[in-house]
N, C-alpha and C. Protein backbone atom coordinates (compact mmCIF):
# COMPACT_ATOMS: atom_id res chain seq x y z
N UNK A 1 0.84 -1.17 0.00
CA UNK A 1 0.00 0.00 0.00
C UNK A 1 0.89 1.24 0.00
N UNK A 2 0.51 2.27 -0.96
CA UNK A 2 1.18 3.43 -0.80
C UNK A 2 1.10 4.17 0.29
N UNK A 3 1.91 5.61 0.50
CA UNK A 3 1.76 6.39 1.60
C UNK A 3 0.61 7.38 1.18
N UNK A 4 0.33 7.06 -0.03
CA UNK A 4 -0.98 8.55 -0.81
C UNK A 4 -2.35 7.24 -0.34
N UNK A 5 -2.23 5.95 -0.69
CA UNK A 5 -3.47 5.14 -0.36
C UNK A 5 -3.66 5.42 0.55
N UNK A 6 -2.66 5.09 1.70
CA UNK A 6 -3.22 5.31 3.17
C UNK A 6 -3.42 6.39 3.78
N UNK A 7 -3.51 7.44 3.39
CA UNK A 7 -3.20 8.79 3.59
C UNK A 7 -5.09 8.95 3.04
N UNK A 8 -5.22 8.21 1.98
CA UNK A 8 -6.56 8.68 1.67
C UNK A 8 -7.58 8.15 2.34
N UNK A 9 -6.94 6.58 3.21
CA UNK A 9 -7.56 5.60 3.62
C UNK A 9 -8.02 6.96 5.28
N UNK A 10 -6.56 7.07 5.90
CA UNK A 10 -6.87 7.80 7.23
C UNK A 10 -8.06 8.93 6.96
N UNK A 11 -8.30 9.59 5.61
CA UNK A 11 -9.22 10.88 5.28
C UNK A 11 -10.72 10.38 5.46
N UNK A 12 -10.75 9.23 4.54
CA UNK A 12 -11.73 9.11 4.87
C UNK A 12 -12.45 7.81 5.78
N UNK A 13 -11.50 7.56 7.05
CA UNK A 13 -12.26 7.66 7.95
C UNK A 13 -12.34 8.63 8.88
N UNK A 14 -11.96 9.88 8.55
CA UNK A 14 -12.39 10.89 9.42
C UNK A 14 -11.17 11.05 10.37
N UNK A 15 -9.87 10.68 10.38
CA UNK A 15 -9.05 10.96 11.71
C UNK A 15 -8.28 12.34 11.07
N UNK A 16 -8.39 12.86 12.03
CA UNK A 16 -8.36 14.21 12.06
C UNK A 16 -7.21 15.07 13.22
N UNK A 17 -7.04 14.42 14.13
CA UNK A 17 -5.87 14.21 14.87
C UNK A 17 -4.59 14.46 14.05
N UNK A 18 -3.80 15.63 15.23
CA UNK A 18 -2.45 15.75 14.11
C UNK A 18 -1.71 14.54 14.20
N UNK A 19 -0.79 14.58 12.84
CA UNK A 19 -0.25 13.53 12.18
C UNK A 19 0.70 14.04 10.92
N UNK A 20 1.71 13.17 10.83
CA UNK A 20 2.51 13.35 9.75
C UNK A 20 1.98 12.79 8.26
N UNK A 21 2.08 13.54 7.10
CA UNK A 21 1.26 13.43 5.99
C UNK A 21 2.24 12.81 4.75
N UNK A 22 2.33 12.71 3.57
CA UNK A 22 2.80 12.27 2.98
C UNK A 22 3.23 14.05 2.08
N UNK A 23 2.76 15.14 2.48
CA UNK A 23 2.69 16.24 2.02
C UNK A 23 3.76 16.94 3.01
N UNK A 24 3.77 16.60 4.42
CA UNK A 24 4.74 17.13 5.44
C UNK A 24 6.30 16.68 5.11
N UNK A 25 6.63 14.98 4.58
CA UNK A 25 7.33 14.38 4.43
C UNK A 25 8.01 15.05 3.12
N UNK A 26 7.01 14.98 2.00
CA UNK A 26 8.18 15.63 0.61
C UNK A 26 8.16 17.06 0.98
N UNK A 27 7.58 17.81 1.57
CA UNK A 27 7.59 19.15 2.26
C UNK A 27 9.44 19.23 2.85
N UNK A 28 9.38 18.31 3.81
CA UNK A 28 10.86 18.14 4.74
C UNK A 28 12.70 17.74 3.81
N UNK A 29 12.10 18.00 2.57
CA UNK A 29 13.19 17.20 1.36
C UNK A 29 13.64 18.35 0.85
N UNK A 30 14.85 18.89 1.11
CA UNK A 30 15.24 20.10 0.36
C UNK A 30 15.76 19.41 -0.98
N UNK A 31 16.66 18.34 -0.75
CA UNK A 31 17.31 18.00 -1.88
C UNK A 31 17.47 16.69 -1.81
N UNK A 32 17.93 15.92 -3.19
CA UNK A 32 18.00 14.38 -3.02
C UNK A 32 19.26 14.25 -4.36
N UNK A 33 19.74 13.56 -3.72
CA UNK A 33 20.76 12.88 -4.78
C UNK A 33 20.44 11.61 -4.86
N UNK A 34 21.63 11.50 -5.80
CA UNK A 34 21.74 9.43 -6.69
C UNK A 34 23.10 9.09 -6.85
N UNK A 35 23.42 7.80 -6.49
CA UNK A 35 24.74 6.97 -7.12
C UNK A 35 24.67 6.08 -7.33
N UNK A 36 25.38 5.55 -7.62
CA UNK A 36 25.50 3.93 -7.47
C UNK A 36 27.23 3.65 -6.55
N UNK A 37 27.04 2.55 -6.21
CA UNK A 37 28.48 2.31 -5.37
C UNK A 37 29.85 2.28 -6.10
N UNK A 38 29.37 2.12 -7.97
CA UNK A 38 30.74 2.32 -8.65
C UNK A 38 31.24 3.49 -8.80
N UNK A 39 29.81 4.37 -8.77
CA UNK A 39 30.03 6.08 -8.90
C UNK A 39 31.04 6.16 -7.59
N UNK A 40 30.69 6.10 -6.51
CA UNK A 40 31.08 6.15 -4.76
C UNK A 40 32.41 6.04 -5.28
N UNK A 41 32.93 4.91 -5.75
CA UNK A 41 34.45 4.30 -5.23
C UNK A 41 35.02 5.37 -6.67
N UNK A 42 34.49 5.34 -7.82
CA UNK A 42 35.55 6.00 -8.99
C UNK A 42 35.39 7.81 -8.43
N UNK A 43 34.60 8.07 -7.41
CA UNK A 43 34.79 9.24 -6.91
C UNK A 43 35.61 9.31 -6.03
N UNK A 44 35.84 8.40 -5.07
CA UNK A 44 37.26 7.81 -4.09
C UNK A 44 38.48 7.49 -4.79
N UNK A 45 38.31 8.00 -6.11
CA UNK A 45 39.66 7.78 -6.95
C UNK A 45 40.03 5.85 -6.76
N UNK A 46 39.21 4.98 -7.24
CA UNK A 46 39.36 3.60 -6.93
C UNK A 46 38.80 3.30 -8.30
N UNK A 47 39.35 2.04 -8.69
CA UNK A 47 38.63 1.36 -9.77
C UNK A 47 37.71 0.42 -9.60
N UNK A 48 36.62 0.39 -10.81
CA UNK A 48 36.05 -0.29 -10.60
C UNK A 48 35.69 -1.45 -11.83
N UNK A 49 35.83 -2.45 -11.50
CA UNK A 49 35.75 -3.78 -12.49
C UNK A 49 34.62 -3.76 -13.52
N UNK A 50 34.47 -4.21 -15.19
CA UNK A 50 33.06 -4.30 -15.78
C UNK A 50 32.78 -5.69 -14.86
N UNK A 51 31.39 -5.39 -14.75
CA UNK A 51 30.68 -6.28 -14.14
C UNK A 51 30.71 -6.21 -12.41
N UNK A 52 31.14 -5.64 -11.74
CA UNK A 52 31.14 -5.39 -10.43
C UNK A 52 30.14 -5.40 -10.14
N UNK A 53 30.13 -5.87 -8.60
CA UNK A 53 28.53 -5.88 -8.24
C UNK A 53 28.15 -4.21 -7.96
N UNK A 54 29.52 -3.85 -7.41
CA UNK A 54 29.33 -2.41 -7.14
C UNK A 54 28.09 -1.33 -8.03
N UNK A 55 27.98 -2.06 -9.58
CA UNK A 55 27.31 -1.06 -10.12
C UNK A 55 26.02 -1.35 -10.28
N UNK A 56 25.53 -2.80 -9.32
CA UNK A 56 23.99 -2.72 -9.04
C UNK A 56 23.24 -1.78 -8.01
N UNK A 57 24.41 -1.37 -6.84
CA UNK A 57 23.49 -1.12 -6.02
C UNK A 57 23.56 0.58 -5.76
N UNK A 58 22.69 0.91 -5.48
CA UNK A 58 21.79 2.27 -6.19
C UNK A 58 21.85 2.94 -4.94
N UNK A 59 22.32 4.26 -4.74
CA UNK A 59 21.84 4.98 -3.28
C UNK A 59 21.22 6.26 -3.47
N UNK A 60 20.35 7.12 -2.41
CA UNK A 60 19.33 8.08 -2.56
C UNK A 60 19.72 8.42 -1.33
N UNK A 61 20.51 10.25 -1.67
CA UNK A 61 20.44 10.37 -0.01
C UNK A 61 19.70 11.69 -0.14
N UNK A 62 18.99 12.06 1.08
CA UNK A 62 17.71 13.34 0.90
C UNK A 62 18.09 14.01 2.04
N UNK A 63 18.55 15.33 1.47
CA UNK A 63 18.86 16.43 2.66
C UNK A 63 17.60 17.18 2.89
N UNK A 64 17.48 16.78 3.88
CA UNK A 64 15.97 17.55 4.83
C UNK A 64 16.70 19.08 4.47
N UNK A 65 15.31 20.16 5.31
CA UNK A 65 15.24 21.25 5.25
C UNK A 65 16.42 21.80 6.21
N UNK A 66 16.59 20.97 7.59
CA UNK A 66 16.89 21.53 8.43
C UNK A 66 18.84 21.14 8.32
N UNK A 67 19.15 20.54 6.96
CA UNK A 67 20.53 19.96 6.90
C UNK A 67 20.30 18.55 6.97
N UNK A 68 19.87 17.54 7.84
CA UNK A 68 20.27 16.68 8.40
C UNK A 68 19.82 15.50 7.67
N UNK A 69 20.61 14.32 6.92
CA UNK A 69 20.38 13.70 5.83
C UNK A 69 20.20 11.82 6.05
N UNK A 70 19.19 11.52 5.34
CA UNK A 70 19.30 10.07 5.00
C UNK A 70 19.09 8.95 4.14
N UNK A 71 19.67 8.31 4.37
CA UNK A 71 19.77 7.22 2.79
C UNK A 71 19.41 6.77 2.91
N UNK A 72 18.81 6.33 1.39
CA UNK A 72 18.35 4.62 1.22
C UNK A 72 18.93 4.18 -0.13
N UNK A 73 19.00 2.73 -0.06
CA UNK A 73 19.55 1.91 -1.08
C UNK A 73 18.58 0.90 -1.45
N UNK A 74 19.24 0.65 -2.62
CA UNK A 74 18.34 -0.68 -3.62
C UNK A 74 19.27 -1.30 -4.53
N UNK A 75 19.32 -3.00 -4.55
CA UNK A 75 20.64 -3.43 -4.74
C UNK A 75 20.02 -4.52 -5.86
N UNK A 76 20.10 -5.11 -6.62
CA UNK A 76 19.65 -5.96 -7.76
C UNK A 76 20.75 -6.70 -8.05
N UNK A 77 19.85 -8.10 -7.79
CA UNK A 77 20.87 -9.77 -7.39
C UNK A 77 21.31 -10.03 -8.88
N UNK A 78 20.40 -9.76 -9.84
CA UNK A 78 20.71 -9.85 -11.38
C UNK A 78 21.16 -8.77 -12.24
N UNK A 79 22.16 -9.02 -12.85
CA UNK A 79 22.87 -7.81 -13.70
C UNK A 79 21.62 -7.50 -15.08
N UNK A 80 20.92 -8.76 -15.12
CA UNK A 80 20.42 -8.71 -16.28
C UNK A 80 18.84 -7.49 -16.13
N UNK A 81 18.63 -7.99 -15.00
CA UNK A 81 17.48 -6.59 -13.41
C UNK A 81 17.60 -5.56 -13.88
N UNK A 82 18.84 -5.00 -13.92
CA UNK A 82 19.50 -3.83 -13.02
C UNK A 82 18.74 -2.26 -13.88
N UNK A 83 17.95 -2.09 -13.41
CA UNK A 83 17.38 -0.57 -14.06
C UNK A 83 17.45 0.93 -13.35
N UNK A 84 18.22 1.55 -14.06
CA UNK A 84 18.75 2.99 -12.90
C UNK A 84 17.55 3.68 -12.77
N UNK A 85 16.75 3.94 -13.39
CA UNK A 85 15.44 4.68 -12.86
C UNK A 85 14.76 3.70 -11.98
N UNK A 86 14.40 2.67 -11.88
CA UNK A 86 13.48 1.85 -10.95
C UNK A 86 14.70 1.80 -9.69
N UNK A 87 15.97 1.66 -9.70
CA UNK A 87 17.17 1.93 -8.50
C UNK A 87 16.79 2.74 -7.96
N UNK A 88 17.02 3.84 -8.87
CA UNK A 88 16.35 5.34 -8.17
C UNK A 88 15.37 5.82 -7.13
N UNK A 89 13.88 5.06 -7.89
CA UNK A 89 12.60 5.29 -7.15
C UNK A 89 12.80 4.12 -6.14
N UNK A 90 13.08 2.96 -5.78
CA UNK A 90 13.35 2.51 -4.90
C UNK A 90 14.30 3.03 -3.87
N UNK A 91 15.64 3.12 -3.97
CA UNK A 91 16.34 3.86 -3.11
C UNK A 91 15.89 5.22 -2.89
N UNK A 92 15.07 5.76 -3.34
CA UNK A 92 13.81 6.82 -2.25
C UNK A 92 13.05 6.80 -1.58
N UNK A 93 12.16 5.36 -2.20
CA UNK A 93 11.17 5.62 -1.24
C UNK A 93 12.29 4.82 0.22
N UNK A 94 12.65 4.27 0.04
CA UNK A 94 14.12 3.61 1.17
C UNK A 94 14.28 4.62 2.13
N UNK A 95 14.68 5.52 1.54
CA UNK A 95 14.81 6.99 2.15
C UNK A 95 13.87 8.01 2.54
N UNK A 96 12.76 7.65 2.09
CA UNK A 96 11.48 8.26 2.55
C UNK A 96 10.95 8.00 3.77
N UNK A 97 11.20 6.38 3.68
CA UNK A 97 10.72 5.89 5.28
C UNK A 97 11.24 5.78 6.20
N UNK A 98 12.69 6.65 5.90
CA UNK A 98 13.48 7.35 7.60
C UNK A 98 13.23 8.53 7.96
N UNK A 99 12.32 8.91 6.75
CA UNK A 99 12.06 10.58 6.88
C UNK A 99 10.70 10.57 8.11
N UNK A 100 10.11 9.50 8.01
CA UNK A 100 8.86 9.40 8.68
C UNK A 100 8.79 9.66 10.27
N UNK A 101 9.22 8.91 11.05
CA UNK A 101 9.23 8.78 12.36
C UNK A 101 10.48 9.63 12.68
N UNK A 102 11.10 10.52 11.58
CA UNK A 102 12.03 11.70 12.35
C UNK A 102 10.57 12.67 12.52
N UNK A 103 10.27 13.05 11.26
CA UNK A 103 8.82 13.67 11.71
C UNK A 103 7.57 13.75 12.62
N UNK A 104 7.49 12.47 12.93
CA UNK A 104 6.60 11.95 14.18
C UNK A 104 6.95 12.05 14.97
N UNK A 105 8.88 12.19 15.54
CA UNK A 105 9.26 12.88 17.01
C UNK A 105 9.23 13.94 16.94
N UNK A 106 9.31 14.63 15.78
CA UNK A 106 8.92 16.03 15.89
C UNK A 106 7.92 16.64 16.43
N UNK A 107 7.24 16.09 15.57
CA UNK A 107 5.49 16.16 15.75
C UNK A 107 4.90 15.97 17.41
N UNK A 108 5.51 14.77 17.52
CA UNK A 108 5.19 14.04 19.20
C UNK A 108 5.59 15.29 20.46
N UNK A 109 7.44 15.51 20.06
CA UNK A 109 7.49 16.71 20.59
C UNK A 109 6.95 18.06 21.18
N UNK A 110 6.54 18.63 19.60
CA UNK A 110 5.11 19.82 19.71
C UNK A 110 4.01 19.49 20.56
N UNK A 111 3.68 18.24 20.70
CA UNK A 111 2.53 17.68 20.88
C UNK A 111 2.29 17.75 22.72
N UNK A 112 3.36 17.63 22.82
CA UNK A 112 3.63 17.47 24.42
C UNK A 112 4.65 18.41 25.36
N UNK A 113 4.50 19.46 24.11
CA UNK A 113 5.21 21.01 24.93
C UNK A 113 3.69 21.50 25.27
């Protein structure tokens, strides 16, 4: 289930109670990058082999508003798999769902000043 399904699911049953949204979350994303782990190491000045596994696995790191950043990854067992846009949207939403419950201590925070 998506975070927009359930988001529509919580609307309409009526909860109304504050809560973190799927609108608060890409709200909290100043910026997002992409690599892959062959990018990583030939940026570490290192080589990297054709065929390395290094160049399946995909990272997404998302600098919140406030600076403070986190990743997610997506790694594909088959070379024959391996698609950089579907890497991409996976190693986000990866990274989306650490964005969540930083928001909900936030939130919880406010909640109980």
């Amino acid at each position: 289930m998506t975070d927009s399904a359930i988001e529509n699911e919580i609307q309409a049953k009526g909860l109304t109670a504050p809560r973190v949204t799927p609108t608060d979350v890409e709200a909290a994303i100043a910026s997002e990058h992409y690599f892959t782990a062959s990018q990583g190491v030939i940026g570490a000045r290192e080589e990297v082999q054709l065929g390395s596994p290094l160049l399946l696995l995909t990272f997404c790191v998302l600098v919140l508003k406030n600076g403070f950043t986190v990743t997610g990854e997506s790694a594909c067992a088959s070379p024959e798999n391996f698609d950089a846009e579907l890497g991409r949207k996976i190693a986000r939403q990866n990274a989306v769902n650490k964005v969540w419950p930083l928001l909900g201590y936030v939130l919880k925070e406010r909640l109980a000043a």
